[in-house]
PDB file of N, CA and C in Angstrom:
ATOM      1  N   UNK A   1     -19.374  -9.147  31.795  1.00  0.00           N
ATOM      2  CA  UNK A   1     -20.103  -8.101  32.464  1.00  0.00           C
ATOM      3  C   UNK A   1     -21.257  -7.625  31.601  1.00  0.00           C
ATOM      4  N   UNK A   2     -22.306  -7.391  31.941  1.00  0.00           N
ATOM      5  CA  UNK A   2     -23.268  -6.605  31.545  1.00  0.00           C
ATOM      6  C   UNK A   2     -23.200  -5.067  31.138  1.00  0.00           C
ATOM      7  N   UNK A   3     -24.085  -4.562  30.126  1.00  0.00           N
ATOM      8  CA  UNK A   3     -23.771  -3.723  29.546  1.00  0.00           C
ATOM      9  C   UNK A   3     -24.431  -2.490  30.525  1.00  0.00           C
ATOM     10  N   UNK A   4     -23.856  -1.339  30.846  1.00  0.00           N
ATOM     11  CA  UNK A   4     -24.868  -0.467  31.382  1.00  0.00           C
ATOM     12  C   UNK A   4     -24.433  -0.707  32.960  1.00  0.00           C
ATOM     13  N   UNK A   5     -23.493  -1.464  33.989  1.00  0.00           N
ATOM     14  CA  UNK A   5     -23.045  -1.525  34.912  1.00  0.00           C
ATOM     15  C   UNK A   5     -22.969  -0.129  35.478  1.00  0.00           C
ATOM     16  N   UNK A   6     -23.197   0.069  37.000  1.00  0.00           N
ATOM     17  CA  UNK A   6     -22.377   1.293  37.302  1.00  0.00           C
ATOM     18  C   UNK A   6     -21.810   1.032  38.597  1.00  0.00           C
ATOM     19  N   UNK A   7     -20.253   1.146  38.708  1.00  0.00           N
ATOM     20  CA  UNK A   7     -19.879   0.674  40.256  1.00  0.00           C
ATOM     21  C   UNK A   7     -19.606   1.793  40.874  1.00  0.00           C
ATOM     22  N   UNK A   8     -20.012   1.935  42.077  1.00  0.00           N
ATOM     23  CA  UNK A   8     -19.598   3.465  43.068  1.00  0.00           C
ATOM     24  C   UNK A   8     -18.995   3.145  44.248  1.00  0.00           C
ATOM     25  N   UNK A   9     -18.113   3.557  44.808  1.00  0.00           N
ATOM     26  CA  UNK A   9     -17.816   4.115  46.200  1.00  0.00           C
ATOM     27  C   UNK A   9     -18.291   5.379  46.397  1.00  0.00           C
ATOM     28  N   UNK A  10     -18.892   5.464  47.954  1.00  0.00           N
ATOM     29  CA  UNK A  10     -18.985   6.821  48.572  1.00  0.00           C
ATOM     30  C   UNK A  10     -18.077   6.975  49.742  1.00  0.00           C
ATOM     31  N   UNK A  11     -17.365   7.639  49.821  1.00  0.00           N
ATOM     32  CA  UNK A  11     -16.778   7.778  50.647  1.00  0.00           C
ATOM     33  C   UNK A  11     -17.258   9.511  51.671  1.00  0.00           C
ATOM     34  N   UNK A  12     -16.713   9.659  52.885  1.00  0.00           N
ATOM     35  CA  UNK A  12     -16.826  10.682  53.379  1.00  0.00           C
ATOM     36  C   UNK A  12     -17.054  12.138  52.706  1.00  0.00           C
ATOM     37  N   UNK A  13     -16.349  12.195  51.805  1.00  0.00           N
ATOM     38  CA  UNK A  13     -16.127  13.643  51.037  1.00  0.00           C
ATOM     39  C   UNK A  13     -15.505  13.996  50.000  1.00  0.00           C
ATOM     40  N   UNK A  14     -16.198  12.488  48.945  1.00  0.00           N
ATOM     41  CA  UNK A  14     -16.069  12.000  47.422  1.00  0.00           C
ATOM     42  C   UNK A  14     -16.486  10.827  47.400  1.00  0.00           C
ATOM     43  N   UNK A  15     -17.186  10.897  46.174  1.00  0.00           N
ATOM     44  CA  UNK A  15     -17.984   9.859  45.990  1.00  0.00           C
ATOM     45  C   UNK A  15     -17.073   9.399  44.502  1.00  0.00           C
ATOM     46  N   UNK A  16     -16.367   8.087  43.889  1.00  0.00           N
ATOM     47  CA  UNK A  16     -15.912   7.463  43.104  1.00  0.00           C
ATOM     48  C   UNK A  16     -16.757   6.646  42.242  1.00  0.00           C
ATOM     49  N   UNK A  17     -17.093   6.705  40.608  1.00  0.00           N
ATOM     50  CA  UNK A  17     -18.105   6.009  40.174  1.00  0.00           C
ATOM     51  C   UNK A  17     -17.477   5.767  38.428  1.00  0.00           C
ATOM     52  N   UNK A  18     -17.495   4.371  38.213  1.00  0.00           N
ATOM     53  CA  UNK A  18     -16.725   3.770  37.052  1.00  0.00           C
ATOM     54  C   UNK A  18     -18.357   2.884  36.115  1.00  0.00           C
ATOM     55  N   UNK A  19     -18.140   3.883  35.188  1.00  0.00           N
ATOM     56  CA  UNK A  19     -19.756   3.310  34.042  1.00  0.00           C
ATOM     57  C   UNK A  19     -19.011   2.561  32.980  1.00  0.00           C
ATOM     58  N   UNK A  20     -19.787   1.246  33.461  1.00  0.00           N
ATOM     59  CA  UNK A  20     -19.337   0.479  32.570  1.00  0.00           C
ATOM     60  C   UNK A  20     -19.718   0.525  31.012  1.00  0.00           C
ATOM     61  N   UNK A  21     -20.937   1.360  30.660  1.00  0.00           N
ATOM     62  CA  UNK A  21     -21.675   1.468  29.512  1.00  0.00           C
ATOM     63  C   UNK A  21     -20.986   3.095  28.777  1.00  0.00           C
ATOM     64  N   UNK A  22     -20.598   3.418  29.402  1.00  0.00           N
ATOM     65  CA  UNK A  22     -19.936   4.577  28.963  1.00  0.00           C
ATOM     66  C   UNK A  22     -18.054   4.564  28.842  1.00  0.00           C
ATOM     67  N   UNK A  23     -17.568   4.047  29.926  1.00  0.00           N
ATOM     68  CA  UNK A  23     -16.344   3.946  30.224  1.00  0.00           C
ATOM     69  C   UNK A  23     -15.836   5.058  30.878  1.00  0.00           C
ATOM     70  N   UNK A  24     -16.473   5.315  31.078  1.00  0.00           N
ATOM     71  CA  UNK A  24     -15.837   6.722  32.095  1.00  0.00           C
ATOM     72  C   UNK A  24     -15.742   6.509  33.765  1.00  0.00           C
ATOM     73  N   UNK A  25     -14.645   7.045  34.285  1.00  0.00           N
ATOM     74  CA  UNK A  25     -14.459   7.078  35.794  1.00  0.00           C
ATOM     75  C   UNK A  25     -14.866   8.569  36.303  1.00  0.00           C
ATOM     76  N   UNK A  26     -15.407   9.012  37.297  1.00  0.00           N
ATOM     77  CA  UNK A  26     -16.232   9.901  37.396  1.00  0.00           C
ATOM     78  C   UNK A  26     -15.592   9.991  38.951  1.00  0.00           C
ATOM     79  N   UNK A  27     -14.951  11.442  39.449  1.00  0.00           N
ATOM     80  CA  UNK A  27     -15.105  11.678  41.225  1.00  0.00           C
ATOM     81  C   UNK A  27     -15.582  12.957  41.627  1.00  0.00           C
ATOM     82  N   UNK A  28     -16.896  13.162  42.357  1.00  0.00           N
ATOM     83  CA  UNK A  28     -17.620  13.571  42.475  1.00  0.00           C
ATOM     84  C   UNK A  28     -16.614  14.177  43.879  1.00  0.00           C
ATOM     85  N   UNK A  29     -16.735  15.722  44.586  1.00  0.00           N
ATOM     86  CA  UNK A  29     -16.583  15.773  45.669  1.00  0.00           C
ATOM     87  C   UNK A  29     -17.929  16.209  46.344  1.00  0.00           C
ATOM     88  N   UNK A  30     -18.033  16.572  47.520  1.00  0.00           N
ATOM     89  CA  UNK A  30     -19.391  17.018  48.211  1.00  0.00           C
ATOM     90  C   UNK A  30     -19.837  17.719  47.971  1.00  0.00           C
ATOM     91  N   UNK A  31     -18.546  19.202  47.188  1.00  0.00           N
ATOM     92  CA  UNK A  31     -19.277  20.059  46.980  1.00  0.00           C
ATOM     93  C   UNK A  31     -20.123  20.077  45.752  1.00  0.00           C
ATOM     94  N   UNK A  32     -19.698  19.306  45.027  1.00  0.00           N
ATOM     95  CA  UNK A  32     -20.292  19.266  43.449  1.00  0.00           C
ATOM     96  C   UNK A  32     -19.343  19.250  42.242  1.00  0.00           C
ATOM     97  N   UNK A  33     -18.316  19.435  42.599  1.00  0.00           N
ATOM     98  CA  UNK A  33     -17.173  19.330  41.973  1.00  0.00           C
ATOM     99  C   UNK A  33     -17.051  18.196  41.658  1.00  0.00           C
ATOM    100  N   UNK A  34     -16.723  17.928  39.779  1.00  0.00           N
ATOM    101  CA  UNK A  34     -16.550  16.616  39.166  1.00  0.00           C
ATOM    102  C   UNK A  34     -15.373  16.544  38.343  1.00  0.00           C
ATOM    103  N   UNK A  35     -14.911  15.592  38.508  1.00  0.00           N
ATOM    104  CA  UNK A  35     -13.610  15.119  37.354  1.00  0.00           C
ATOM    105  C   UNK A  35     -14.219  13.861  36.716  1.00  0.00           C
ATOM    106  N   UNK A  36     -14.680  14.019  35.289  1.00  0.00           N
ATOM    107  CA  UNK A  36     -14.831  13.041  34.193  1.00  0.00           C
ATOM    108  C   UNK A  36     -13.378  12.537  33.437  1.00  0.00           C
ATOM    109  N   UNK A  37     -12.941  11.304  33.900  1.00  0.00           N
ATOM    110  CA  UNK A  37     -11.844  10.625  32.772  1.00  0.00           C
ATOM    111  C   UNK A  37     -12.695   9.543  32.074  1.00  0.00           C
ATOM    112  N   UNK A  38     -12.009   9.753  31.089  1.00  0.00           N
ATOM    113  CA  UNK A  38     -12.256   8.556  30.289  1.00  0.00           C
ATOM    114  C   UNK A  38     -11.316   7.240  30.250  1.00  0.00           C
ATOM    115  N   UNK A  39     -11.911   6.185  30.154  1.00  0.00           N
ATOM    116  CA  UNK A  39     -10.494   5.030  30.089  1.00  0.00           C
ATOM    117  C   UNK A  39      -9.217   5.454  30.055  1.00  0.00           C
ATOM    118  N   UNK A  40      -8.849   5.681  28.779  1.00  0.00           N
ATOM    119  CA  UNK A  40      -7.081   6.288  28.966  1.00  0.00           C
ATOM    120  C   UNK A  40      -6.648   7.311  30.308  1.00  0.00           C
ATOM    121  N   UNK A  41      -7.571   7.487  30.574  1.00  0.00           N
ATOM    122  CA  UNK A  41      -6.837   8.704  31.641  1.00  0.00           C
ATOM    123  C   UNK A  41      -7.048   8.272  32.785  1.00  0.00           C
ATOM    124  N   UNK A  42      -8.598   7.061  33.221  1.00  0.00           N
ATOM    125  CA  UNK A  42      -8.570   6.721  34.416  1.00  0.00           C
ATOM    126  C   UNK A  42      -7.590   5.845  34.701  1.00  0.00           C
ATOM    127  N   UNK A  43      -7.134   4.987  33.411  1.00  0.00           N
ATOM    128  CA  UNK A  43      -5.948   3.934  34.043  1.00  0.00           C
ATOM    129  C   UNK A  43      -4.533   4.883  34.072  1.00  0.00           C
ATOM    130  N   UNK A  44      -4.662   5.689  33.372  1.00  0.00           N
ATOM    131  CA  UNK A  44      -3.454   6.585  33.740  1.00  0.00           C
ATOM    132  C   UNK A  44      -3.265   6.806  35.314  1.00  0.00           C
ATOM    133  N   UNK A  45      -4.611   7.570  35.649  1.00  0.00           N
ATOM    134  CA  UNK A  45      -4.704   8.072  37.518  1.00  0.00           C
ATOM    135  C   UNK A  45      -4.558   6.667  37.874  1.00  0.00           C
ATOM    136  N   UNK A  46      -4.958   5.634  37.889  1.00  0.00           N
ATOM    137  CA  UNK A  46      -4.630   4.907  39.015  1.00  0.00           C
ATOM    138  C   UNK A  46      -3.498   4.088  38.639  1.00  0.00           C
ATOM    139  N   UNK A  47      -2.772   4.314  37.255  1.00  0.00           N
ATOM    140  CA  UNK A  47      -0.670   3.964  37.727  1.00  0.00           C
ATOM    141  C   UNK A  47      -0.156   4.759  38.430  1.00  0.00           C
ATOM    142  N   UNK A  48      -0.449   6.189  38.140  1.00  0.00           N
ATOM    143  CA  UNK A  48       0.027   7.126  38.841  1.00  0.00           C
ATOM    144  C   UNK A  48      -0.179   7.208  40.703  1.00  0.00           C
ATOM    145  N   UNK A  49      -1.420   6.681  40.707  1.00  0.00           N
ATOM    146  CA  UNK A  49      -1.841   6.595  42.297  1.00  0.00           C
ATOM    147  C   UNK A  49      -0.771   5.471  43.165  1.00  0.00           C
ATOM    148  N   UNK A  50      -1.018   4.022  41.939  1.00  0.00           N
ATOM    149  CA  UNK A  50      -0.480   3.499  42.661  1.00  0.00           C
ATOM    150  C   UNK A  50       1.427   3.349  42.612  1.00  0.00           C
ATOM    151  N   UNK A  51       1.830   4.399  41.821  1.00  0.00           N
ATOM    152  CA  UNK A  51       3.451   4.238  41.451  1.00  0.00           C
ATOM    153  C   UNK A  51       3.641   5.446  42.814  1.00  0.00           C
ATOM    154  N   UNK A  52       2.655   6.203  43.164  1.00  0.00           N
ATOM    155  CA  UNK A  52       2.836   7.155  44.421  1.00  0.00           C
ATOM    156  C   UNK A  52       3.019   6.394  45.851  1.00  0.00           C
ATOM    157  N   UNK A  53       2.113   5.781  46.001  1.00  0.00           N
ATOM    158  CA  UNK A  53       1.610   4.388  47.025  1.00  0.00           C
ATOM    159  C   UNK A  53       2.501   3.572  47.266  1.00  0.00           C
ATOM    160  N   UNK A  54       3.226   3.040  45.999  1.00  0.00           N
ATOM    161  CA  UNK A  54       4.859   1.911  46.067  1.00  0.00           C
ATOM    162  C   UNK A  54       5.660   2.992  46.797  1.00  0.00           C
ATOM    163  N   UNK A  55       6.115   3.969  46.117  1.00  0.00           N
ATOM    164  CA  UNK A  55       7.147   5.201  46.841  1.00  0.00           C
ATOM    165  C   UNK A  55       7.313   5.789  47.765  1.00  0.00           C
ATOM    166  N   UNK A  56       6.145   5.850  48.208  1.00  0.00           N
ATOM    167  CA  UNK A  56       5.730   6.220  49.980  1.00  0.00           C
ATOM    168  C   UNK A  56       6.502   5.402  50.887  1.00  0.00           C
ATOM    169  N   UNK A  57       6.041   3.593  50.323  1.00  0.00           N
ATOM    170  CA  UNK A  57       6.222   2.634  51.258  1.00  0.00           C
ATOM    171  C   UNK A  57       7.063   2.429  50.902  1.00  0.00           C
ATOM    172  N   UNK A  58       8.378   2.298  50.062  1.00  0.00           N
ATOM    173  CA  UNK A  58       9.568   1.802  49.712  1.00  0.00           C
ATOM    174  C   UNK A  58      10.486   3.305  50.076  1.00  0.00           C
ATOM    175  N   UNK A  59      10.376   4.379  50.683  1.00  0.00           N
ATOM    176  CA  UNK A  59      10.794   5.234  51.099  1.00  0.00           C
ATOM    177  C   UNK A  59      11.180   4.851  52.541  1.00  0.00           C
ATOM    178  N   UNK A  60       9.406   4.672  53.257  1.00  0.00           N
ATOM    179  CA  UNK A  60       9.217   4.229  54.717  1.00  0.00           C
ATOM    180  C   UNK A  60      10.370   3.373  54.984  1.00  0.00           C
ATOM    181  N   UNK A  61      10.014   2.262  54.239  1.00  0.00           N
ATOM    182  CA  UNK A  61      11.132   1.330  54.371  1.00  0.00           C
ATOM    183  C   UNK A  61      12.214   1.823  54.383  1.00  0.00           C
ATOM    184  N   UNK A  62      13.040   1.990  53.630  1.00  0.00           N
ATOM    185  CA  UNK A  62      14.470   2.650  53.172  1.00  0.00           C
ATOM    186  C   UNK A  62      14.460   3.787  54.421  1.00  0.00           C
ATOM    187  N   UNK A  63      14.057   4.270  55.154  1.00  0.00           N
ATOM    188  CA  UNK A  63      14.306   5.572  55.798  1.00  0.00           C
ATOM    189  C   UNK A  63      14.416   4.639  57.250  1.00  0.00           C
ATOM    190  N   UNK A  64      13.548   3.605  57.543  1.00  0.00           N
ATOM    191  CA  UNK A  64      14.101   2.943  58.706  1.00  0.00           C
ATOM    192  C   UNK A  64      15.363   2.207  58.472  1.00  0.00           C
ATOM    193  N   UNK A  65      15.317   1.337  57.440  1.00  0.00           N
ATOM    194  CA  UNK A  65      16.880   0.548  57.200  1.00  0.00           C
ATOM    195  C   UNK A  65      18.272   1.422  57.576  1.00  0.00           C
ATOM    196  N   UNK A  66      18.204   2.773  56.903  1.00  0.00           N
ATOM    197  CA  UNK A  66      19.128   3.710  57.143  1.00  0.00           C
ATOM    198  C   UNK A  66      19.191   3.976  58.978  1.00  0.00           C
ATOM    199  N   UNK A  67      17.833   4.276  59.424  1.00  0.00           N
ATOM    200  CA  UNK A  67      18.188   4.594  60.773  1.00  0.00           C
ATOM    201  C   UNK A  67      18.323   3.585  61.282  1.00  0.00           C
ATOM    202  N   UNK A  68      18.578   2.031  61.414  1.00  0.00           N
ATOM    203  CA  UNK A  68      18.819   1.242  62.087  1.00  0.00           C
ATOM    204  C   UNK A  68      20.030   1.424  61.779  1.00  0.00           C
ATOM    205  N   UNK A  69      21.088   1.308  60.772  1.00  0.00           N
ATOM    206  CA  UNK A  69      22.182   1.038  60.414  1.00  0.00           C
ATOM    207  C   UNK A  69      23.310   2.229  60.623  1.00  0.00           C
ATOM    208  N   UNK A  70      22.515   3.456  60.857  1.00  0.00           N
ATOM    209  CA  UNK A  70      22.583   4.531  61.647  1.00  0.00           C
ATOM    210  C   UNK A  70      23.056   4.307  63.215  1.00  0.00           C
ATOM    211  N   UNK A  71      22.151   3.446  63.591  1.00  0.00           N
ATOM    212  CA  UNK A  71      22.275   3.041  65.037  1.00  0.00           C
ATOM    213  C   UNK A  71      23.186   2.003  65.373  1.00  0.00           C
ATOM    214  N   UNK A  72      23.815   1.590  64.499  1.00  0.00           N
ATOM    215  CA  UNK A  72      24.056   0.043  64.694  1.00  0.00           C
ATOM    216  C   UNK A  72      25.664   0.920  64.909  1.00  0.00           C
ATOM    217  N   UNK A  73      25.998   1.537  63.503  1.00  0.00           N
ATOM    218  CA  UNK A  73      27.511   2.294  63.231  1.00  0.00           C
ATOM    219  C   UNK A  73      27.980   3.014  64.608  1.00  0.00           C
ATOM    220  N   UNK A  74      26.551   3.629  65.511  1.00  0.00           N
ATOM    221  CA  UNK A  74      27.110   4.497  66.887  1.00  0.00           C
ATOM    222  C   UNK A  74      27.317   3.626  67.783  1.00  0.00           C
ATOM    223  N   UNK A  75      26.717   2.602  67.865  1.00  0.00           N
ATOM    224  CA  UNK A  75      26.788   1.722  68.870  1.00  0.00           C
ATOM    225  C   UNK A  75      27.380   0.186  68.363  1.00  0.00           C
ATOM    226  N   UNK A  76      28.715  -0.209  68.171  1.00  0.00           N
ATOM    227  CA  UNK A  76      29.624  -1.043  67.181  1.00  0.00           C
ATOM    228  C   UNK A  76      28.594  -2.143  68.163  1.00  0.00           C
ATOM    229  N   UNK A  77      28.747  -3.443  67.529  1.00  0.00           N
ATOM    230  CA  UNK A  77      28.143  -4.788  68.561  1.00  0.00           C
ATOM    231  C   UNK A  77      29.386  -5.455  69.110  1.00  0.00           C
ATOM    232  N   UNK A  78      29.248  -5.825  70.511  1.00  0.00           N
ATOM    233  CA  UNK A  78      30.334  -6.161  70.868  1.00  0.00           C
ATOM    234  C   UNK A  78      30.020  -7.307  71.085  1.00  0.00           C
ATOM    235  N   UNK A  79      31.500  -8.575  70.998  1.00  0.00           N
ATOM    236  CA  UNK A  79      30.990  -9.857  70.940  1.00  0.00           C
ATOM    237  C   UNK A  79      32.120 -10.369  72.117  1.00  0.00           C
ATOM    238  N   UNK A  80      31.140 -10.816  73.546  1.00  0.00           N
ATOM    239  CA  UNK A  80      32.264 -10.862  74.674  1.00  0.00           C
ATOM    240  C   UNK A  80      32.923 -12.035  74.449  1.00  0.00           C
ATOM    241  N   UNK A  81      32.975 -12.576  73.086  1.00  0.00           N
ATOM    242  CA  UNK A  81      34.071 -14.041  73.098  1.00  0.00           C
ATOM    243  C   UNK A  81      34.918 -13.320  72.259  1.00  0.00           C
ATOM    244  N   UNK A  82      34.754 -12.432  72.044  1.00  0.00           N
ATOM    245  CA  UNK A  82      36.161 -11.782  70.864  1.00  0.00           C
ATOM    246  C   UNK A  82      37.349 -11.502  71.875  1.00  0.00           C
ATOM    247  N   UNK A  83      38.702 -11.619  71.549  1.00  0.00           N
ATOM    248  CA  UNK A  83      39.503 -10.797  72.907  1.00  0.00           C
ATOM    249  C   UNK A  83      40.096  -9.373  72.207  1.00  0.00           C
ATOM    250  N   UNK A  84      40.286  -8.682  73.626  1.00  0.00           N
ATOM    251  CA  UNK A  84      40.963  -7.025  73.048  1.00  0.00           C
ATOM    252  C   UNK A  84      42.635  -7.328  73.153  1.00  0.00           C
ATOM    253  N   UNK A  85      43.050  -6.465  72.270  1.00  0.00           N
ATOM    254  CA  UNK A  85      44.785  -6.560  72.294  1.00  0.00           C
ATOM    255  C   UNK A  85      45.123  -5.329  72.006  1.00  0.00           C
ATOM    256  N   UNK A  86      46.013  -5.273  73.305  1.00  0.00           N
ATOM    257  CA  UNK A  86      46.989  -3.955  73.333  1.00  0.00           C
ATOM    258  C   UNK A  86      48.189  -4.056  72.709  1.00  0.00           C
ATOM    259  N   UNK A  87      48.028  -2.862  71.913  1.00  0.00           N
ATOM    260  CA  UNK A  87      49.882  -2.476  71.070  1.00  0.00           C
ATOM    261  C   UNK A  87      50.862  -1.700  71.895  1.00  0.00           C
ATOM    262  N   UNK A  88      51.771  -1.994  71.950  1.00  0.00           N
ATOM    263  CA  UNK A  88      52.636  -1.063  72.428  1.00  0.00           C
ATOM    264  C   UNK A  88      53.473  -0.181  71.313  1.00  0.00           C
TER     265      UNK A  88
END
Protein backbone atom coordinates (compact mmCIF):
# COMPACT_ATOMS: atom_id res chain seq x y z
CA UNK A 1 0.00 0.00 0.00
CA UNK A 2 1.00 3.45 -0.48
CA UNK A 3 1.87 5.79 2.03
CA UNK A 4 -0.72 8.58 2.84
CA UNK A 5 -3.94 6.28 1.72
CA UNK A 6 -7.27 7.40 3.04
CA UNK A 7 -10.28 4.89 2.87
CA UNK A 8 -13.90 6.27 3.76
CA UNK A 9 -17.36 5.10 3.96
CA UNK A 10 -20.23 7.57 4.11
CA UNK A 11 -22.94 6.34 5.21
CA UNK A 12 -26.46 8.05 6.03
CA UNK A 13 -25.56 9.53 9.45
CA UNK A 14 -21.71 8.67 9.88
CA UNK A 15 -19.21 8.89 7.87
CA UNK A 16 -16.19 5.95 8.68
CA UNK A 17 -12.53 6.91 7.61
CA UNK A 18 -9.20 4.62 8.21
CA UNK A 19 -5.63 6.86 7.35
CA UNK A 20 -3.37 4.84 6.28
CA UNK A 21 -0.44 7.46 6.85
CA UNK A 22 -1.45 8.12 10.24
CA UNK A 23 -3.16 4.87 11.42
CA UNK A 24 -5.97 6.12 12.84
CA UNK A 25 -9.76 5.05 12.35
CA UNK A 26 -11.84 8.11 12.55
CA UNK A 27 -16.20 8.12 12.83
CA UNK A 28 -17.45 11.18 12.11
CA UNK A 29 -21.37 11.57 12.89
CA UNK A 30 -23.50 14.36 11.00
CA UNK A 31 -23.51 16.28 13.66
CA UNK A 32 -19.80 16.79 14.00
CA UNK A 33 -19.18 14.51 16.52
CA UNK A 34 -15.79 12.49 16.22
CA UNK A 35 -14.27 9.39 17.71
CA UNK A 36 -10.38 9.22 16.88
CA UNK A 37 -8.89 5.47 17.61
CA UNK A 38 -5.80 4.64 16.99
CA UNK A 39 -4.74 1.06 15.71
CA UNK A 40 -4.93 -0.71 19.08
CA UNK A 41 -8.28 0.47 19.76
CA UNK A 42 -9.69 0.37 16.20
CA UNK A 43 -8.93 -3.39 16.01
CA UNK A 44 -10.17 -3.62 19.44
CA UNK A 45 -13.85 -1.95 18.13
CA UNK A 46 -14.08 -4.11 15.38
CA UNK A 47 -13.45 -7.68 17.64
CA UNK A 48 -15.76 -6.28 19.75
CA UNK A 49 -18.28 -5.40 16.82
CA UNK A 50 -17.79 -8.43 15.36
CA UNK A 51 -17.84 -10.92 18.72
CA UNK A 52 -21.45 -8.78 19.10
CA UNK A 53 -22.53 -9.76 15.38
CA UNK A 54 -21.49 -13.77 16.03
CA UNK A 55 -23.89 -13.50 19.32
CA UNK A 56 -26.79 -11.96 17.85
CA UNK A 57 -26.76 -14.69 15.16
CA UNK A 58 -25.80 -17.70 17.23
CA UNK A 59 -28.57 -16.56 19.73
CA UNK A 60 -31.13 -16.21 16.58
CA UNK A 61 -30.20 -19.50 15.89
CA UNK A 62 -30.33 -21.16 19.28
CA UNK A 63 -33.73 -19.35 20.08
CA UNK A 64 -35.36 -21.04 16.94
CA UNK A 65 -33.75 -24.61 17.59
CA UNK A 66 -35.35 -24.34 21.12
CA UNK A 67 -38.74 -23.28 19.64
CA UNK A 68 -38.86 -25.97 17.17
CA UNK A 69 -38.02 -28.59 19.74
CA UNK A 70 -40.49 -26.77 21.85
CA UNK A 71 -42.95 -27.69 19.23
CA UNK A 72 -41.95 -30.94 18.38
CA UNK A 73 -42.21 -32.08 22.60
CA UNK A 74 -46.23 -30.61 22.33
CA UNK A 75 -46.95 -32.25 19.41
CA UNK A 76 -45.05 -36.08 19.92
CA UNK A 77 -44.62 -37.40 15.89
CA UNK A 78 -46.70 -40.10 15.29
CA UNK A 79 -45.57 -42.95 13.12
CA UNK A 80 -48.87 -44.81 11.63
CA UNK A 81 -46.70 -48.12 11.19
CA UNK A 82 -45.96 -48.16 14.92
CA UNK A 83 -48.91 -50.24 16.73
CA UNK A 84 -50.72 -48.98 20.12
CA UNK A 85 -51.06 -51.59 23.04
CA UNK A 86 -53.43 -51.70 25.70
CA UNK A 87 -52.56 -52.85 29.39
CA UNK A 88 -54.92 -54.17 31.43
Amino acid sequence: MKEGITITKKLKYADFEWDEKEKTFTITEEDGNRVILNKVYAFAFMRFVVRMAQRNWLRSKAQKKSERAIALAEHPFEDPSQTEFEYE
